[in-house]
C-alpha atoms as a PDB file:
ATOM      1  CA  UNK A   1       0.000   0.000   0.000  1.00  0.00           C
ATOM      2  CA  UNK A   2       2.717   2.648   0.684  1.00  0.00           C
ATOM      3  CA  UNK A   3       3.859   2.426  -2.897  1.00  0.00           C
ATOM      4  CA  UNK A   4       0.522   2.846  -4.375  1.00  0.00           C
ATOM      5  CA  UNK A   5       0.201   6.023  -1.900  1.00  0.00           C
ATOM      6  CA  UNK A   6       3.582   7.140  -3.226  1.00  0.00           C
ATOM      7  CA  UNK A   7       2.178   6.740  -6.957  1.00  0.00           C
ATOM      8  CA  UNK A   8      -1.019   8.099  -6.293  1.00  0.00           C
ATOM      9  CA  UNK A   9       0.690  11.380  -4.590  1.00  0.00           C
ATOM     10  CA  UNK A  10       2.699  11.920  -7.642  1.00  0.00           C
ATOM     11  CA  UNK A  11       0.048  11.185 -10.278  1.00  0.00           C
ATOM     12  CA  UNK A  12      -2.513  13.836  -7.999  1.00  0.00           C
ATOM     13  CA  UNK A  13       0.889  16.436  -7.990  1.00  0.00           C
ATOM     14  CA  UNK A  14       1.500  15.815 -12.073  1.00  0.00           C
ATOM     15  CA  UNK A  15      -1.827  15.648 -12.553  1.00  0.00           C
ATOM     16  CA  UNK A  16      -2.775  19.039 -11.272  1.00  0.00           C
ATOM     17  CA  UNK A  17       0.587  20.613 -13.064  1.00  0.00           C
ATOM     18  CA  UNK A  18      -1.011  19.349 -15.964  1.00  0.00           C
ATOM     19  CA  UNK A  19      -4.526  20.576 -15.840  1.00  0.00           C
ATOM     20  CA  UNK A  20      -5.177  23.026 -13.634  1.00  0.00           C
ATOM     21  CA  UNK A  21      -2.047  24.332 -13.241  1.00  0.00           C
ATOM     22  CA  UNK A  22      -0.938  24.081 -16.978  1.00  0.00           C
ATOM     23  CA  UNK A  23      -0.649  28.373 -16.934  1.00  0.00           C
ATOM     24  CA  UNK A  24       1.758  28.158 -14.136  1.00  0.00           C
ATOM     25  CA  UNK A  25       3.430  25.037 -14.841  1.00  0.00           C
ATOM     26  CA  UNK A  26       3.822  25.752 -19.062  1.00  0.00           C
ATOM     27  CA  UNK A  27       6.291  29.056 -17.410  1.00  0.00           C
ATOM     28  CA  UNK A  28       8.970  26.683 -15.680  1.00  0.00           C
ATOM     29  CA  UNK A  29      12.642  25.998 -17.332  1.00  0.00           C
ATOM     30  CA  UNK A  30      12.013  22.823 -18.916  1.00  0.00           C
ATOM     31  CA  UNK A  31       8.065  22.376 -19.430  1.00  0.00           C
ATOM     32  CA  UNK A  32       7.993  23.811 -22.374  1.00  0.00           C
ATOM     33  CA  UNK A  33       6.867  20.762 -24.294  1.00  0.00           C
ATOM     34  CA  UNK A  34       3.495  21.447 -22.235  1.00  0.00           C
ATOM     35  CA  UNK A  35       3.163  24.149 -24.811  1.00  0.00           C
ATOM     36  CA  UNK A  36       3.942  22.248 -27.347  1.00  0.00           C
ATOM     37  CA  UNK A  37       1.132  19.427 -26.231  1.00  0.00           C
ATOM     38  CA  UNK A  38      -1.532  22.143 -26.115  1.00  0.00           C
ATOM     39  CA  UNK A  39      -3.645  22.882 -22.870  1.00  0.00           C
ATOM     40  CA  UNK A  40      -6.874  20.750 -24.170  1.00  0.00           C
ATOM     41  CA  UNK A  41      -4.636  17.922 -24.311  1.00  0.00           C
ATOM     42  CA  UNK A  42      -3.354  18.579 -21.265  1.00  0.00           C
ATOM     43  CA  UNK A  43      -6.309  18.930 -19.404  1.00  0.00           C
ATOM     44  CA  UNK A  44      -6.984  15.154 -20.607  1.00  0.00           C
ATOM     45  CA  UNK A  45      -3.957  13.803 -19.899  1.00  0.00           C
ATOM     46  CA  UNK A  46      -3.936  15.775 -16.265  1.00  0.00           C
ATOM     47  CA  UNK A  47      -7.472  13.959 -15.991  1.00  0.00           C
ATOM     48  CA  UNK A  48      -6.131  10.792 -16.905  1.00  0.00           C
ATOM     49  CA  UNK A  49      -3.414  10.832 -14.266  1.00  0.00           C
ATOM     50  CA  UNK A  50      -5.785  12.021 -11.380  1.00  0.00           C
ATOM     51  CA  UNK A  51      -8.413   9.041 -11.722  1.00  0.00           C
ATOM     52  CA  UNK A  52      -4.949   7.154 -11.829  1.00  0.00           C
ATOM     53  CA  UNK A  53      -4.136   7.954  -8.855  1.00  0.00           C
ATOM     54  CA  UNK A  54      -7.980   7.456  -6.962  1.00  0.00           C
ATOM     55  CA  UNK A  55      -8.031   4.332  -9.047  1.00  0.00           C
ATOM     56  CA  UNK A  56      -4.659   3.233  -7.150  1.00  0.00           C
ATOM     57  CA  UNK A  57      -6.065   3.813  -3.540  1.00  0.00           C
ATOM     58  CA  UNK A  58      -9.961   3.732  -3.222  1.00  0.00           C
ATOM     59  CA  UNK A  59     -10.699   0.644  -4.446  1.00  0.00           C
ATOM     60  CA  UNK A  60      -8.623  -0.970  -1.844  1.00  0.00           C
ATOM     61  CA  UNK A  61      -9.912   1.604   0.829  1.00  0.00           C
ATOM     62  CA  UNK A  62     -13.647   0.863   0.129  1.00  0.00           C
ATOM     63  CA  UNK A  63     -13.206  -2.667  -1.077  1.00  0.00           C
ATOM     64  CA  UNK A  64     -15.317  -2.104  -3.740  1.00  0.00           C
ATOM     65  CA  UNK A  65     -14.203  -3.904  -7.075  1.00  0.00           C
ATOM     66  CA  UNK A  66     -10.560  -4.134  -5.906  1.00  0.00           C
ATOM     67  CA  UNK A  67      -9.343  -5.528  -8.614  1.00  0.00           C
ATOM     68  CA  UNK A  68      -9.555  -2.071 -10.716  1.00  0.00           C
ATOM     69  CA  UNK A  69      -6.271  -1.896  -8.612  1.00  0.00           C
ATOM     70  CA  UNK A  70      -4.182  -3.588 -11.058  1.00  0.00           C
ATOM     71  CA  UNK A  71      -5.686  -2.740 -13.701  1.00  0.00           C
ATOM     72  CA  UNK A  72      -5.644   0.966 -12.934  1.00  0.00           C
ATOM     73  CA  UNK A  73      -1.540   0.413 -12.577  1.00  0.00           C
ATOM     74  CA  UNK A  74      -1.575  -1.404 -15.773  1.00  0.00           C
ATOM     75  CA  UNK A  75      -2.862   1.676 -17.432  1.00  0.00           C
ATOM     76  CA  UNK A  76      -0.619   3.902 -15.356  1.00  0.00           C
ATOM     77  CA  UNK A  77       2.302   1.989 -16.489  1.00  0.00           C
ATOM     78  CA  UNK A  78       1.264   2.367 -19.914  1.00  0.00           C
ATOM     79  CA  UNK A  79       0.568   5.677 -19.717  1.00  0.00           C
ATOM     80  CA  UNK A  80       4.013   6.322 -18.200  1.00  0.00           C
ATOM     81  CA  UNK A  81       6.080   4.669 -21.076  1.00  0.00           C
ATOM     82  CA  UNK A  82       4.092   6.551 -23.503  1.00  0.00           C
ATOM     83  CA  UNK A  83       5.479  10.042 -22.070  1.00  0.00           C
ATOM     84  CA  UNK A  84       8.703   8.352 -21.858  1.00  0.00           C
ATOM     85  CA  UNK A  85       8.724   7.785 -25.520  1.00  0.00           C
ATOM     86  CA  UNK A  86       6.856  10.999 -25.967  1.00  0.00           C
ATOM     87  CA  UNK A  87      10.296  12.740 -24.331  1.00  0.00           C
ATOM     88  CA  UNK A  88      12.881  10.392 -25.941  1.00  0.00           C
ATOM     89  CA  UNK A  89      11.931  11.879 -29.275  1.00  0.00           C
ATOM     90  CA  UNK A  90      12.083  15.633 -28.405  1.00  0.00           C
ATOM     91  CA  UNK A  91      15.527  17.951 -28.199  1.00  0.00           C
ATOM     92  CA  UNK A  92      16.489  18.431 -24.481  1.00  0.00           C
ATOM     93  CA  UNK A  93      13.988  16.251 -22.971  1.00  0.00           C
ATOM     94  CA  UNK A  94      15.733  13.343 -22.011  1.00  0.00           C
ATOM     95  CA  UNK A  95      15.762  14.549 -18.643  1.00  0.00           C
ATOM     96  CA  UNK A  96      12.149  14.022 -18.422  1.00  0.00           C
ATOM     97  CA  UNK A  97      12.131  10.357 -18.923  1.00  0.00           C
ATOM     98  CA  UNK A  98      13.754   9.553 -15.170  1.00  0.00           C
ATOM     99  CA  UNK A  99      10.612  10.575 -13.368  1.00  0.00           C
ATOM    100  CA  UNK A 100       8.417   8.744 -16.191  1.00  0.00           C
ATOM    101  CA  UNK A 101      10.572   5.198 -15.992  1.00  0.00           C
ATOM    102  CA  UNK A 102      10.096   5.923 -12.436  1.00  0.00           C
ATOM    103  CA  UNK A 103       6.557   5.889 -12.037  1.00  0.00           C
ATOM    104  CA  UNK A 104       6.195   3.050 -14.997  1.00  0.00           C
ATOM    105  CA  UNK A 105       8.418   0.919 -12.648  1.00  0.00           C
ATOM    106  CA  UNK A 106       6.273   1.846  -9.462  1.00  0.00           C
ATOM    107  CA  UNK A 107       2.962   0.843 -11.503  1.00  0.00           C
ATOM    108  CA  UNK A 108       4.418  -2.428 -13.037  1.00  0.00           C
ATOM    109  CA  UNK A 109       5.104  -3.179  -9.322  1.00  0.00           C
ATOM    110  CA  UNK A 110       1.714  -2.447  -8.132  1.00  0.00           C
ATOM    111  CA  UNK A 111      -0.025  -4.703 -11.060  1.00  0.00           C
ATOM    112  CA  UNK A 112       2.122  -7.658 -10.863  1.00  0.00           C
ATOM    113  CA  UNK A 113       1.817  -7.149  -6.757  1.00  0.00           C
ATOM    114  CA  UNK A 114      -2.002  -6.857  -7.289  1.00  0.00           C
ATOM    115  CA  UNK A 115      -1.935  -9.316  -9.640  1.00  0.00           C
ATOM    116  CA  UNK A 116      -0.001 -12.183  -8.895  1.00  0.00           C
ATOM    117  CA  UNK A 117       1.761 -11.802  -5.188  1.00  0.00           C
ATOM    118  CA  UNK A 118      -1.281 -10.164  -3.132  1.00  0.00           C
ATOM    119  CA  UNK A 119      -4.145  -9.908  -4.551  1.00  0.00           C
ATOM    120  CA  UNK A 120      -7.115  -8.133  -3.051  1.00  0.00           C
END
């Protein structure tokens, strides 16, 4: 469980740069490929990474349908190695990619924990 806290804490804190905070977060050294993605897109992608992160932890909490656990991390990973790619083919990016394999890694460990080792 503290892993898919940790996840769900980063998807809530990328998931608000994304979205809501796309004016703010589009200004920083770096983030300029947010301006490049377009805030629409954003705002889906932002979206995408918040239910992430309540699919990660209520579930579990409410022990309703737990096994959207799992599955949500499935999609997070896959989401994850996605922007990795996404930054691997833009100039000055690369950078980027450590927090993405990061949180890919911490998914893949959540659905093969959900999964396989302990399963709701």
């Amino acid at each position: 469980m503290p892993r898919q806290i940790l996840l769900a804490l980063a998807l809530l804190t990328v998931g608000y740069g994304h979205s809501v905070g796309f004016d703010q977060w589009v200004l920083r050294p770096g983030m300029g490929w947010l301006a490049a993605v377009g805030k629409p897109r954003m705002r889906v992608i932002g979206g995408l990474e918040t239910l992430g992160a309540v699919g990660l932890v209520l579930p579990g909490l409410l022990g309703i349908v737990p096994v959207l656990t799992p599955i949500d991390a499935t999609f997070v990973f896959i989401l994850m190695i996605l922007a990795a790619v996404f930054h691997a083919r833009r100039v000055g990016e690369r950078r980027n990619i450590v927090l993405n394999i990061f949180l890919a890694t911490l998914a893949g460990l959540i659905a093969w924990g959900r999964f396989v080792i302990a399963p709701f």
